[in-house]
C-alpha atoms as a PDB file:
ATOM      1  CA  UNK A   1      -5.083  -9.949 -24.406  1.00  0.00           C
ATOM      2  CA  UNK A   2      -7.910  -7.209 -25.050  1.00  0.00           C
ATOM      3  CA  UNK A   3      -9.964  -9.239 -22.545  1.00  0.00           C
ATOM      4  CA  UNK A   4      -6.915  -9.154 -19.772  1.00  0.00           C
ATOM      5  CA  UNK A   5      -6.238  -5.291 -20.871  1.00  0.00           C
ATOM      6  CA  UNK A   6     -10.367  -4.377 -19.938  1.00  0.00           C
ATOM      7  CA  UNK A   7     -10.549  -6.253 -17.317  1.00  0.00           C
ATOM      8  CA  UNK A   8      -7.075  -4.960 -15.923  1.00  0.00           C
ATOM      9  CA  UNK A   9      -8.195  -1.042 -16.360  1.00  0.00           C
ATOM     10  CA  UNK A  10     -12.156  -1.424 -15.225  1.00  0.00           C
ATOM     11  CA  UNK A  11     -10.594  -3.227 -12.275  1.00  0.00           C
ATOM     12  CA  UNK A  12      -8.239  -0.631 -11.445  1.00  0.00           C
ATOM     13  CA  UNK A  13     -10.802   2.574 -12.154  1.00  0.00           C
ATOM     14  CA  UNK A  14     -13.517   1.044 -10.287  1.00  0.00           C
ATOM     15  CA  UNK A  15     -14.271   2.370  -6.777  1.00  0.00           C
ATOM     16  CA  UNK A  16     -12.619   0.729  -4.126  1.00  0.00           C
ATOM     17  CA  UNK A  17     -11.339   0.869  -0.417  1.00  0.00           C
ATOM     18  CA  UNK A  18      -7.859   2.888  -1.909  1.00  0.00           C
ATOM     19  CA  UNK A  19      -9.506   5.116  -4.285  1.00  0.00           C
ATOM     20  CA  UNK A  20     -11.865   6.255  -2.182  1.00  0.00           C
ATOM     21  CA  UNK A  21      -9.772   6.816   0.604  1.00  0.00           C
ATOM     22  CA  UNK A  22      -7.702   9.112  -2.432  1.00  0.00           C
ATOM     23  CA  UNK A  23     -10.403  10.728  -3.220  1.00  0.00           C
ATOM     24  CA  UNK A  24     -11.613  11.360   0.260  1.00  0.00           C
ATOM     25  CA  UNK A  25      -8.154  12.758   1.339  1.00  0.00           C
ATOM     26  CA  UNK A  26      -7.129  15.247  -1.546  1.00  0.00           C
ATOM     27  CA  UNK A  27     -10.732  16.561  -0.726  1.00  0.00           C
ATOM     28  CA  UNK A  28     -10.132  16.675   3.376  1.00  0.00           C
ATOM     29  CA  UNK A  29      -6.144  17.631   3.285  1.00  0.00           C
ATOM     30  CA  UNK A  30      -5.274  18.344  -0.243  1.00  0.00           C
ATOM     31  CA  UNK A  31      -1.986  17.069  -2.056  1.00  0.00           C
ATOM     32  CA  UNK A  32       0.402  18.377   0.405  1.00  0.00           C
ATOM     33  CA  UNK A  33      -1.082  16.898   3.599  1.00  0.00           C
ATOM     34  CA  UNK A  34      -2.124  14.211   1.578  1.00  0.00           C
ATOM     35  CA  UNK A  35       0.459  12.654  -0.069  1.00  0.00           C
ATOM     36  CA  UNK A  36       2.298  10.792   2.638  1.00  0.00           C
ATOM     37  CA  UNK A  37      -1.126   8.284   2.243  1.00  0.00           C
ATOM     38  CA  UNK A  38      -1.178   8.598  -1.307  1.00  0.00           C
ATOM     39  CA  UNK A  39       2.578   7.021  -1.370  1.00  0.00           C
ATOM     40  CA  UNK A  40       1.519   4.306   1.160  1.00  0.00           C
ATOM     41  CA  UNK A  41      -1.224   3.242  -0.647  1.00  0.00           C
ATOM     42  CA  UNK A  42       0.961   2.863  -3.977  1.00  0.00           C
ATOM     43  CA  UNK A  43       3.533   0.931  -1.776  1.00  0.00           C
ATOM     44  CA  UNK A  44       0.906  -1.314  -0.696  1.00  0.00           C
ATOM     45  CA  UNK A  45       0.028  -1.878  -4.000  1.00  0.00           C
ATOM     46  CA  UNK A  46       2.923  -2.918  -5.301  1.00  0.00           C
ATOM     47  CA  UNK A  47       3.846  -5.202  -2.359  1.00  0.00           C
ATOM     48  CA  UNK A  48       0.162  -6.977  -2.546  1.00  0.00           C
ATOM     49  CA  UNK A  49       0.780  -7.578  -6.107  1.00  0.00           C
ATOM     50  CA  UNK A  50       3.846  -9.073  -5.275  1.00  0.00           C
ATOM     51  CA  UNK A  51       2.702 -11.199  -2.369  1.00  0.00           C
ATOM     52  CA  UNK A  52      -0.003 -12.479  -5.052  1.00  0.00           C
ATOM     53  CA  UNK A  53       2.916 -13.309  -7.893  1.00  0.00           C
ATOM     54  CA  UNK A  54       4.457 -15.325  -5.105  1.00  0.00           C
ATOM     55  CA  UNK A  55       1.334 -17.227  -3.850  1.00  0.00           C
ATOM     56  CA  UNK A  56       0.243 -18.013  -7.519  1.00  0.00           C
ATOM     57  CA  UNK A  57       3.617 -19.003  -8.468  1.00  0.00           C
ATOM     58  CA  UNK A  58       3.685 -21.559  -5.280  1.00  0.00           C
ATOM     59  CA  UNK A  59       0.217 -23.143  -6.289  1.00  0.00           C
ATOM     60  CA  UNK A  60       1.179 -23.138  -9.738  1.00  0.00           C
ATOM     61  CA  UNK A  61       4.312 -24.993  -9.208  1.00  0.00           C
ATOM     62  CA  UNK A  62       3.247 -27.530  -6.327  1.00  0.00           C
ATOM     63  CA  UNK A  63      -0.526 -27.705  -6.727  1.00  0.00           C
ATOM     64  CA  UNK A  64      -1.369 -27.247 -10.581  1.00  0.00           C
ATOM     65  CA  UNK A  65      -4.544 -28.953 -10.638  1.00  0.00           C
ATOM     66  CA  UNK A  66      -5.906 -26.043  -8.401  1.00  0.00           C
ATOM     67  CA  UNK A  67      -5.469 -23.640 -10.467  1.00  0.00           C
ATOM     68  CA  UNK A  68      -8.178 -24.818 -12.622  1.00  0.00           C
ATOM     69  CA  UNK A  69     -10.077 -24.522 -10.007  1.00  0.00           C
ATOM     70  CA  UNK A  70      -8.693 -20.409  -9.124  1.00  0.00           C
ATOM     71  CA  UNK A  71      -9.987 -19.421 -13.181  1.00  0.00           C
ATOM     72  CA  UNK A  72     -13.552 -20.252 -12.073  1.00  0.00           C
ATOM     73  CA  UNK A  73     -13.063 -18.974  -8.856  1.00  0.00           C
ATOM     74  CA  UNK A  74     -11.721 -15.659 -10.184  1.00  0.00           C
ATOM     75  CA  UNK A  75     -15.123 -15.869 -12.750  1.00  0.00           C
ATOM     76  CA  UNK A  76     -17.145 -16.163  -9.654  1.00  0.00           C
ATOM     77  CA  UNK A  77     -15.050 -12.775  -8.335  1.00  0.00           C
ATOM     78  CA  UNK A  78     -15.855 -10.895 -11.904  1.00  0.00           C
ATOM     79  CA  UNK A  79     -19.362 -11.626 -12.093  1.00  0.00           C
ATOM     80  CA  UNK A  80     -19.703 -10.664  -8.348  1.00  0.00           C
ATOM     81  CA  UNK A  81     -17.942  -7.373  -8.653  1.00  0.00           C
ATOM     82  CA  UNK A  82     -20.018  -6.926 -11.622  1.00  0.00           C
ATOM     83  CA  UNK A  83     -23.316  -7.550  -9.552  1.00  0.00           C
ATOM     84  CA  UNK A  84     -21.752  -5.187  -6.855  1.00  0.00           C
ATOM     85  CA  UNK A  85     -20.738  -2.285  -9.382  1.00  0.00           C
ATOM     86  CA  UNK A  86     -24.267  -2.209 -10.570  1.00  0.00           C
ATOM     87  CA  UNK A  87     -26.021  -1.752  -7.722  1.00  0.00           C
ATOM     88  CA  UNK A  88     -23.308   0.533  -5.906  1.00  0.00           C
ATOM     89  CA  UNK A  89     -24.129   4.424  -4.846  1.00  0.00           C
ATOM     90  CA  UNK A  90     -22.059   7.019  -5.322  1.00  0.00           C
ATOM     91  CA  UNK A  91     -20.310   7.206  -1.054  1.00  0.00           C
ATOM     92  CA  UNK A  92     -20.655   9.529   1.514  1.00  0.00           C
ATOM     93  CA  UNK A  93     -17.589  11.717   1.489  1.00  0.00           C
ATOM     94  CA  UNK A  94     -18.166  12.802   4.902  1.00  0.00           C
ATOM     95  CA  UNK A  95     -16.120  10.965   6.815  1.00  0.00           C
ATOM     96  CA  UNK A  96     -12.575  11.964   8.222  1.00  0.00           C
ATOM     97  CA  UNK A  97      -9.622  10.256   8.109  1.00  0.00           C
ATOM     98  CA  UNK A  98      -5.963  10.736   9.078  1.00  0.00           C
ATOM     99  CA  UNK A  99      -3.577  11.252   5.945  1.00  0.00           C
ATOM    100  CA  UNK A 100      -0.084   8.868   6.748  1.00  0.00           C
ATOM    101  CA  UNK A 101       1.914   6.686   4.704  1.00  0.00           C
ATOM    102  CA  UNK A 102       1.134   3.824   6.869  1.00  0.00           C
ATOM    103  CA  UNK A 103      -2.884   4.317   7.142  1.00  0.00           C
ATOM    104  CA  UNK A 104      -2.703   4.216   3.168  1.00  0.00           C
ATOM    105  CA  UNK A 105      -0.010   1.089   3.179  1.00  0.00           C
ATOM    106  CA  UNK A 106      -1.727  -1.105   5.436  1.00  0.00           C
ATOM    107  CA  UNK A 107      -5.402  -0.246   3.504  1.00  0.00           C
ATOM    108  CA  UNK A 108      -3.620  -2.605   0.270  1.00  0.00           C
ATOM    109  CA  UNK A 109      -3.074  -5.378   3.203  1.00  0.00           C
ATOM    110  CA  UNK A 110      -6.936  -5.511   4.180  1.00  0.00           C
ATOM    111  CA  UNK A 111      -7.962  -4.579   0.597  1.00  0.00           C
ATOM    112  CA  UNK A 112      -9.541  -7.455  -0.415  1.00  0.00           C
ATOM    113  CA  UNK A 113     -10.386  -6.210  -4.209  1.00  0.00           C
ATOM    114  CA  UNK A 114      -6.581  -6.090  -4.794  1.00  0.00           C
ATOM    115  CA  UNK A 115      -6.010  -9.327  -3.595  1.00  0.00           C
ATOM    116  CA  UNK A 116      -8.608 -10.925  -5.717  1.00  0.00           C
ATOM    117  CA  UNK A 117      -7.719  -8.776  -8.714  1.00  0.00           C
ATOM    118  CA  UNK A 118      -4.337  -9.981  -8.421  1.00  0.00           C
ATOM    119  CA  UNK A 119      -4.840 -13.890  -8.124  1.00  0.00           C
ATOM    120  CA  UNK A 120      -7.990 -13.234 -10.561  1.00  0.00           C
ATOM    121  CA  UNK A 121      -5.591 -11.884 -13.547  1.00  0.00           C
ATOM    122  CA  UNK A 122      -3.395 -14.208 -12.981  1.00  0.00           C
ATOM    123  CA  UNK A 123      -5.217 -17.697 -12.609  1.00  0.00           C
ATOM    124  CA  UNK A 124      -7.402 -16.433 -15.894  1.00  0.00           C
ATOM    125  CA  UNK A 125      -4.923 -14.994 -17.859  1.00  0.00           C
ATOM    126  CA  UNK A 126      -1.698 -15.353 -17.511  1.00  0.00           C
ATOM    127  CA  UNK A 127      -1.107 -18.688 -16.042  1.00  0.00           C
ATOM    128  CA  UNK A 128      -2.428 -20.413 -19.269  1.00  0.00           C
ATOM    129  CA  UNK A 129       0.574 -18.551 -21.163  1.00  0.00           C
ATOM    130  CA  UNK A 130       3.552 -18.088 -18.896  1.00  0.00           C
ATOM    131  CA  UNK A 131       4.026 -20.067 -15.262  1.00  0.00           C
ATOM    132  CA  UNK A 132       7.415 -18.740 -14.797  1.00  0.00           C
ATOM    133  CA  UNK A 133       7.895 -16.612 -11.279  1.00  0.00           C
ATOM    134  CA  UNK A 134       9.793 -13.447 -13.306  1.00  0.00           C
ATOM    135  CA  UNK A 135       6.295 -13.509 -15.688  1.00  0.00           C
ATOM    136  CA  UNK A 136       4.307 -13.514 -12.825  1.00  0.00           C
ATOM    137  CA  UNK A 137       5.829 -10.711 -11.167  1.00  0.00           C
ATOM    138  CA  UNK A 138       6.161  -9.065 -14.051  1.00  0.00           C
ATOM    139  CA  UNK A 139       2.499  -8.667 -14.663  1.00  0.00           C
ATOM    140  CA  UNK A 140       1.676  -7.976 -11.071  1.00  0.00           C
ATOM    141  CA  UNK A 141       3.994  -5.440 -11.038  1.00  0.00           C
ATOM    142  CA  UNK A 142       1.960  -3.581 -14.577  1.00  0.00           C
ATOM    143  CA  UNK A 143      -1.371  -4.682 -12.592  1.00  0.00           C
ATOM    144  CA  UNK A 144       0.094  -2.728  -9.502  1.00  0.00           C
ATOM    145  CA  UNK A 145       1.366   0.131 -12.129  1.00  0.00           C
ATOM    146  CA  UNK A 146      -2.158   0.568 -13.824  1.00  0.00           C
ATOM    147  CA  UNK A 147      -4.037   0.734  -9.973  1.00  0.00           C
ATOM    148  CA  UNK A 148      -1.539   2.860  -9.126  1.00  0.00           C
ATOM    149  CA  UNK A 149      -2.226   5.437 -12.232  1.00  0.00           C
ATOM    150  CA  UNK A 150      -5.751   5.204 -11.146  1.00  0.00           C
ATOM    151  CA  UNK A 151      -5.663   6.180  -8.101  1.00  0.00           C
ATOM    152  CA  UNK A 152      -3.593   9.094  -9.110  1.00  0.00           C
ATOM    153  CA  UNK A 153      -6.603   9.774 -11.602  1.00  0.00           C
ATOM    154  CA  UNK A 154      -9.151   9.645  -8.418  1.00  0.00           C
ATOM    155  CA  UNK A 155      -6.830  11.985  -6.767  1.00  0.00           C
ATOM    156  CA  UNK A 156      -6.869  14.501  -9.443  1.00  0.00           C
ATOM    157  CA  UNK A 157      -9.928  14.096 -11.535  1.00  0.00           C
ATOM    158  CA  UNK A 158     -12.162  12.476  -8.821  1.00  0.00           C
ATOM    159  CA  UNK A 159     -13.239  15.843  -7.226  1.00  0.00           C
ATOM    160  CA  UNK A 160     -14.462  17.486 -10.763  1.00  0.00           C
ATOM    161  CA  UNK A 161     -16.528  14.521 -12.138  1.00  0.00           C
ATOM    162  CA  UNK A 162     -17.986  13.732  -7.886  1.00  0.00           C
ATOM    163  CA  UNK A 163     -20.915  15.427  -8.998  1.00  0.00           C
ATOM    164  CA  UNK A 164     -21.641  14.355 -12.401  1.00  0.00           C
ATOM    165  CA  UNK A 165     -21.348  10.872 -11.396  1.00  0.00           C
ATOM    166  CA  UNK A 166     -23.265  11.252  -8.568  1.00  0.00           C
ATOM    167  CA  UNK A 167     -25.983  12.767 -11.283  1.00  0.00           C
ATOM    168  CA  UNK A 168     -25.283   9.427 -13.768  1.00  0.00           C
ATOM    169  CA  UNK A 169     -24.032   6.770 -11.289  1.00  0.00           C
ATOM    170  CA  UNK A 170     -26.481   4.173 -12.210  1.00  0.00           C
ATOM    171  CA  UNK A 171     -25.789   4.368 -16.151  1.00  0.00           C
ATOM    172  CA  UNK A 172     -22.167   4.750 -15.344  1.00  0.00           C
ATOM    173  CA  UNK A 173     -22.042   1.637 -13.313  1.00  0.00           C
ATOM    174  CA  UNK A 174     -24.893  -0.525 -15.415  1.00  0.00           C
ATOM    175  CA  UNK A 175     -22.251   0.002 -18.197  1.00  0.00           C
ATOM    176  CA  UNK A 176     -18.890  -1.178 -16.334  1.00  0.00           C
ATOM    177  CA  UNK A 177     -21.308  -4.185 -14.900  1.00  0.00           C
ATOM    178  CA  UNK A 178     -21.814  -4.753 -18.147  1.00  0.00           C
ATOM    179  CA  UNK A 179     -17.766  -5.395 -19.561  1.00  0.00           C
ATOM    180  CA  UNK A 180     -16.841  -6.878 -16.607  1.00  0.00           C
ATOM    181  CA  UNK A 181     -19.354  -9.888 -17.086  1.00  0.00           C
ATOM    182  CA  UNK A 182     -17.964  -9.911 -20.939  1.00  0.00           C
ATOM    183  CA  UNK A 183     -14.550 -10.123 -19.327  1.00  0.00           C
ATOM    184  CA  UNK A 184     -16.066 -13.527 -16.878  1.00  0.00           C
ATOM    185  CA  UNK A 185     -17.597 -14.933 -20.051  1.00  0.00           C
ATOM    186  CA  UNK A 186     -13.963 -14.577 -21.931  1.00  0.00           C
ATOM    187  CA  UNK A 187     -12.249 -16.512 -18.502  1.00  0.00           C
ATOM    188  CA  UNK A 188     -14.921 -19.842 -19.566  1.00  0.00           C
ATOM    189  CA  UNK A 189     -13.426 -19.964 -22.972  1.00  0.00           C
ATOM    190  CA  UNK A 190     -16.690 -20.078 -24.936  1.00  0.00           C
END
């Protein structure tokens, strides 16, 4: 469970495609202007997630011995983002984009780190425990919850610590590298 939980919240904090975009916007348009894409990307969260519960749930229940397969596959995933996290630079902020609820809903749709993060979590850790659809939703919906609280956190917080990070990015993401290929090494079951 404390393997699920860190893997669950590094996943979530981590830079990607929707948090930047959040962080990018509150910066450009502020909250006001902003929030119509802030809303889309948290419906496009949750409806991802949910899309995920029901694509698991489907292999799970018709083609079981793949799933085995799906764990190592998600262990690939961790040990790539890992690799990627590490060697990431803070992004240019420069670029423009137009604040609506659907720009930020169909982001989820392409965002391929969701996608992954939901099948990941749920090949490697739940599946083993729980098969049943309502479990698997469930969770997705808490995975969609916790990416959702994070983003609000880039929205607020990411503008005050932009500059410190950019100061201690490296260290910053050597460290989260680090836990996230503790969290692939918990998936093998050594």
């Amino acid at each position: 469970m404390s393997s699920f939980l860190v893997f669950v919240f590094i996943n979530a904090f981590t830079p990607g495609p929707g948090n930047i975009l959040a962080l990018n916007t509150i910066s450009n348009y502020g909250w006001k202007k902003g929030k119509r894409l802030f809303f889309g990307i948290f419906a496009g969260y949750y409806c991802v997630q949910a899309l995920c519960a029901f694509f698991v749930y489907g292999l799970d229940q018709f083609l079981h011995p793949v799933m085995h397969l799906l764990k190592y596959g998600g262990i690939i995933y961790i040990t790539w983002l890992a690799l990627h996290v590490a060697l990431s630079n803070p992004c240019d902020q420069s670029e423009k984009k137009e604040a609506s609820f659907w720009i930020g809903f169909i982001l989820q749709f392409v965002n391929v780190k969701i996608f992954l993060f939901g099948i990941t979590v749920l090949t490697g850790y739940i599946i083993p425990y729980y098969a049943s659809f309502r479990m698997l939703l469930l969770f997705e919906m808490f995975i969609a919850t916790i990416g959702s609280i994070a983003t609000i956190t880039w929205i607020f917080f990411g503008a005050a610590f932009q500059k410190p990070y950019s100061k201690h990015f490296r260290i910053v993401n050597v460290v989260l590298a680090l836990i996230l290929l503790e969290c692939a090494y918990q998936l093998t079951g050594n």
